[in-house]
N, C-alpha and C. Protein backbone atom coordinates (compact mmCIF):
# COMPACT_ATOMS: atom_id res chain seq x y z
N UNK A 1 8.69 -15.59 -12.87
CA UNK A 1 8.45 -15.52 -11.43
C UNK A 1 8.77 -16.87 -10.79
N UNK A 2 9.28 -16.65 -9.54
CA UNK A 2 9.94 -18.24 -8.81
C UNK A 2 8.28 -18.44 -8.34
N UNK A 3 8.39 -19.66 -7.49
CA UNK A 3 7.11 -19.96 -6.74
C UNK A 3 7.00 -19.34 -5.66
N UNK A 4 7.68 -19.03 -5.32
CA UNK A 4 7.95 -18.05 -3.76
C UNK A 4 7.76 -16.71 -3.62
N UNK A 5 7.88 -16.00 -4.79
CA UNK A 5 7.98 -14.87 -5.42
C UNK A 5 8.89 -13.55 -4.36
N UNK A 6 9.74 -14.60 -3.58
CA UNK A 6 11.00 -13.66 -3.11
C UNK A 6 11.76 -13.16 -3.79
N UNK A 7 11.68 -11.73 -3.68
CA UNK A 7 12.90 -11.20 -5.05
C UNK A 7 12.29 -10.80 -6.13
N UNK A 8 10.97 -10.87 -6.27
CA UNK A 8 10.53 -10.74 -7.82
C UNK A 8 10.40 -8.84 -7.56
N UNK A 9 9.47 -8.46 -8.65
CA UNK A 9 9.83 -6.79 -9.02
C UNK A 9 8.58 -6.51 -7.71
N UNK A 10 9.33 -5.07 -7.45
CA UNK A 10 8.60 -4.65 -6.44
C UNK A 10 8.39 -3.06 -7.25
N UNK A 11 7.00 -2.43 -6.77
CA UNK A 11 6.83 -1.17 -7.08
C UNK A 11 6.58 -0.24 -6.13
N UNK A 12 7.22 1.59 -5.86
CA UNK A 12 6.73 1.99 -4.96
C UNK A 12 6.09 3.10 -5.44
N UNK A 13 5.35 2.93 -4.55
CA UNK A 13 3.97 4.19 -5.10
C UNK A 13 3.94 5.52 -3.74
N UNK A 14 3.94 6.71 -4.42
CA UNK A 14 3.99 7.66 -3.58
C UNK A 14 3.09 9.04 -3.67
N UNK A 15 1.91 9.04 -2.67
CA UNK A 15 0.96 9.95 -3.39
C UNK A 15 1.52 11.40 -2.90
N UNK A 16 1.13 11.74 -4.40
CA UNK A 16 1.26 13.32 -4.24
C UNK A 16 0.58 14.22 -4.09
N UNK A 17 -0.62 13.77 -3.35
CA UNK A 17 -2.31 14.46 -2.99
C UNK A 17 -2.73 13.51 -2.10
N UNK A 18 -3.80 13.93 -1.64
CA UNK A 18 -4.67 13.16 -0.54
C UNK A 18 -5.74 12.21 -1.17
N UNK A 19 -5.81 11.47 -1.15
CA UNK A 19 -6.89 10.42 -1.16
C UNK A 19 -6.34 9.63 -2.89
N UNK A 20 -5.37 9.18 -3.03
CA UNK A 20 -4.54 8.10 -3.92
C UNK A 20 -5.15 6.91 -4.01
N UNK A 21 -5.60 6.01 -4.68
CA UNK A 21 -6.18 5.16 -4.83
C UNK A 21 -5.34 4.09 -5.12
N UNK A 22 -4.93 2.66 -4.70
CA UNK A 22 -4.00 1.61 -5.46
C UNK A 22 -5.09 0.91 -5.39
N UNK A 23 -5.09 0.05 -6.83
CA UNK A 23 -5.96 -1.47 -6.59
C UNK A 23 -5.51 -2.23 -7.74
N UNK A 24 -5.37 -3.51 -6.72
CA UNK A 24 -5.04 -4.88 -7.25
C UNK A 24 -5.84 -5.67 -7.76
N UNK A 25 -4.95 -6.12 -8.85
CA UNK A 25 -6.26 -6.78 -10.04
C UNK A 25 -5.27 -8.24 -9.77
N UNK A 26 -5.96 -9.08 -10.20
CA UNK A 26 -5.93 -10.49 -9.50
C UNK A 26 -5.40 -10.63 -11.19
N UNK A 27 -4.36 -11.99 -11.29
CA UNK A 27 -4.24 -12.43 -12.54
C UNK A 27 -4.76 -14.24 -12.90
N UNK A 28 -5.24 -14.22 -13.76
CA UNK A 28 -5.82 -15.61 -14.30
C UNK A 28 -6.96 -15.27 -15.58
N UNK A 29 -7.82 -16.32 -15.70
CA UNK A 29 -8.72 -16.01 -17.02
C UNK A 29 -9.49 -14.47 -16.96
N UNK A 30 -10.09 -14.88 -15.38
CA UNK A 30 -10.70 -13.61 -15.31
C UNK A 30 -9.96 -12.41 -14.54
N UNK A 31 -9.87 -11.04 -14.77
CA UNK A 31 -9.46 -10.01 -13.81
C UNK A 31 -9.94 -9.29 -13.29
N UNK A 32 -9.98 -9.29 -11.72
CA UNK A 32 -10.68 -9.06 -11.01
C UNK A 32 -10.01 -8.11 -9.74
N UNK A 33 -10.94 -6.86 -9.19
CA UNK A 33 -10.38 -6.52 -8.06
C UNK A 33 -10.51 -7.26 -6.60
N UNK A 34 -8.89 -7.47 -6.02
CA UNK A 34 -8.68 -7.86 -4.86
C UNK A 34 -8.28 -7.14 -4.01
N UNK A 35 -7.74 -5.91 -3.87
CA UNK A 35 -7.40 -5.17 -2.46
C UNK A 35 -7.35 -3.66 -3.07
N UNK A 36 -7.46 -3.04 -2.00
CA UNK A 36 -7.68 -1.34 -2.30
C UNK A 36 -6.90 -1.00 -1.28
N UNK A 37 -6.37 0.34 -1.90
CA UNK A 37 -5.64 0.98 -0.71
C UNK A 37 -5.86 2.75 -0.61
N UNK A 38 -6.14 3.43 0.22
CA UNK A 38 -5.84 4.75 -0.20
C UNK A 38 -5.00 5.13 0.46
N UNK A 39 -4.50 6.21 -0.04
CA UNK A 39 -2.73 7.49 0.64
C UNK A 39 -3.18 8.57 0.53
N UNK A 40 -2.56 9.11 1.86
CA UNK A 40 -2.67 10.28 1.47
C UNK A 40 -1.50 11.09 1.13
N UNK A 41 -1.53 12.70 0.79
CA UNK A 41 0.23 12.92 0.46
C UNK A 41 1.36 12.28 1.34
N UNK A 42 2.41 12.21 0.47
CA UNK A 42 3.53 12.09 0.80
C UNK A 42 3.32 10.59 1.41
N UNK A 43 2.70 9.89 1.50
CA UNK A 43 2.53 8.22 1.74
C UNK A 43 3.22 7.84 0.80
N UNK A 44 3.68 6.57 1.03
CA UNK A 44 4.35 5.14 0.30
C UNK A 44 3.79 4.10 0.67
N UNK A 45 3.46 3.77 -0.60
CA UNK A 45 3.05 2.10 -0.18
C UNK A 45 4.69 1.29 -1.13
N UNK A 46 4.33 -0.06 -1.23
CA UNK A 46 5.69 -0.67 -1.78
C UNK A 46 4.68 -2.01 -2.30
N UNK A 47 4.62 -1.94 -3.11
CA UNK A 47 3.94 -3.49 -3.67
C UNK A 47 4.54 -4.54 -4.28
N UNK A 48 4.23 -5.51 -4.31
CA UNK A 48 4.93 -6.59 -5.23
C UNK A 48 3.79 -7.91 -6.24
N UNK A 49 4.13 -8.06 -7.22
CA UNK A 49 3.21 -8.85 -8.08
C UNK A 49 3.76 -10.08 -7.67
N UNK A 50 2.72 -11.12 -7.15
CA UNK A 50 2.62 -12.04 -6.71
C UNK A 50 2.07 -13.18 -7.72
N UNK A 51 1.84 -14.10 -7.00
CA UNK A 51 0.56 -15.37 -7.95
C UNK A 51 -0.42 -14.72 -7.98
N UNK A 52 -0.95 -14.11 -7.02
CA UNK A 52 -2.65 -13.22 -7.05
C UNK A 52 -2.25 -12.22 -7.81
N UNK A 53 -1.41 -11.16 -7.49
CA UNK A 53 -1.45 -9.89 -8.03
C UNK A 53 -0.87 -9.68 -9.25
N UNK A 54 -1.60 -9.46 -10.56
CA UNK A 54 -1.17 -9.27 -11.95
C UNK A 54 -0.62 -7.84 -12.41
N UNK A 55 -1.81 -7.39 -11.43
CA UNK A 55 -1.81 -5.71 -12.43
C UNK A 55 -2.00 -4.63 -10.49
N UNK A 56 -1.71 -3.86 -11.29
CA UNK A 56 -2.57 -2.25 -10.10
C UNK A 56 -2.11 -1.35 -10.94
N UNK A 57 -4.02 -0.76 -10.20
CA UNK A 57 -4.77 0.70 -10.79
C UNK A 57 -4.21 1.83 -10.34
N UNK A 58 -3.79 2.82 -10.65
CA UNK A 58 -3.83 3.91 -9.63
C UNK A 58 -4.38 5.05 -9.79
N UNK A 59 -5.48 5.49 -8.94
CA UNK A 59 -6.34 6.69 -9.31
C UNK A 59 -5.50 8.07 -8.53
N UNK A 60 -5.40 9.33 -9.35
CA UNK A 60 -4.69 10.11 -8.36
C UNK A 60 -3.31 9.97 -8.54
N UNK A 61 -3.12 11.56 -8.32
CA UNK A 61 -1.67 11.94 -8.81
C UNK A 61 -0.34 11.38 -7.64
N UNK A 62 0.15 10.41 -8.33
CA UNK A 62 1.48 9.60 -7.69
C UNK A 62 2.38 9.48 -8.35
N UNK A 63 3.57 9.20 -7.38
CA UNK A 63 4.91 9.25 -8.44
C UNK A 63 5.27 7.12 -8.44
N UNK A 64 5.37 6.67 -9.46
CA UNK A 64 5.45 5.19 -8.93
C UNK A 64 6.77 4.65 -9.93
N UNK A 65 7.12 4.04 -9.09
CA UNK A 65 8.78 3.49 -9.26
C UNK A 65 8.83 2.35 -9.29
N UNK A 66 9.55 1.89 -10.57
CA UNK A 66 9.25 0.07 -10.99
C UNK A 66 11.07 0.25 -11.17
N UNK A 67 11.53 -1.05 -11.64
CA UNK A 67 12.91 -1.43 -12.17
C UNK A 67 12.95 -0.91 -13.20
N UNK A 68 12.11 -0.41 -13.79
CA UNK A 68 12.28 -0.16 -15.43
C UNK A 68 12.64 1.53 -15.81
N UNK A 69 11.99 2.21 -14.72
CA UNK A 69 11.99 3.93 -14.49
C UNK A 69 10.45 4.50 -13.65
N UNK A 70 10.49 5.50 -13.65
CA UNK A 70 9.82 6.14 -13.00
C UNK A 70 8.62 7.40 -13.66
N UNK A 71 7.53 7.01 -13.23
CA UNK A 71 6.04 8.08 -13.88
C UNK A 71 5.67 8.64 -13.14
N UNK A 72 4.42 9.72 -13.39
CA UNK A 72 3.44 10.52 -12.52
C UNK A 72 2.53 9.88 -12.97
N UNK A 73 1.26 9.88 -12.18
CA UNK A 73 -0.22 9.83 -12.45
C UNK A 73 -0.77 11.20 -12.00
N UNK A 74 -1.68 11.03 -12.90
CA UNK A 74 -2.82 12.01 -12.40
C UNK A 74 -2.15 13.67 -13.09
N UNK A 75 -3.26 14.44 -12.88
CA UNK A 75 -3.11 15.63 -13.76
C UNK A 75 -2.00 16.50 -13.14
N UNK A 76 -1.20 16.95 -14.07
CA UNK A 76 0.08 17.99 -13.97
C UNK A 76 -0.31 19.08 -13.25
């Protein structure tokens, strides 16, 4: 990651039900939640891992899209 973290990986998250849960887990010794989000269907959020942001949760069936490929959450 640069210091700027322009350009670094971005993820998009897209719920496929109402009430989608994203949450950001902070990175360092300890991990910790820092921001929550809910969606409802057919929402997009677009995130990016920062200096704060290590990880995200996602409760609820979404389709989420990294550089690497693409998953579902939540039950079939």
């Amino acid at each position: 990651m640069n210091g700027d973290y322009v350009g670094e990986d971005y993820v998009v998250i897209k719920a496929l039900e109402n009430g989608v849960t994203i949450i950001g887990l902070t990175r360092g010794k300890d991990t910790k939640f820092h921001h929550t989000e809910k969606l409802d269907k057919n929402e997009v959020m677009i995130a990016q891992f920062t200096e704060h942001t290590s990880a995200i949760k996602i409760r609820g069936r979404a389709q989420i899209i990294t550089g690497i490929g693409t998953v579902t959450s939540g039950e079939d």
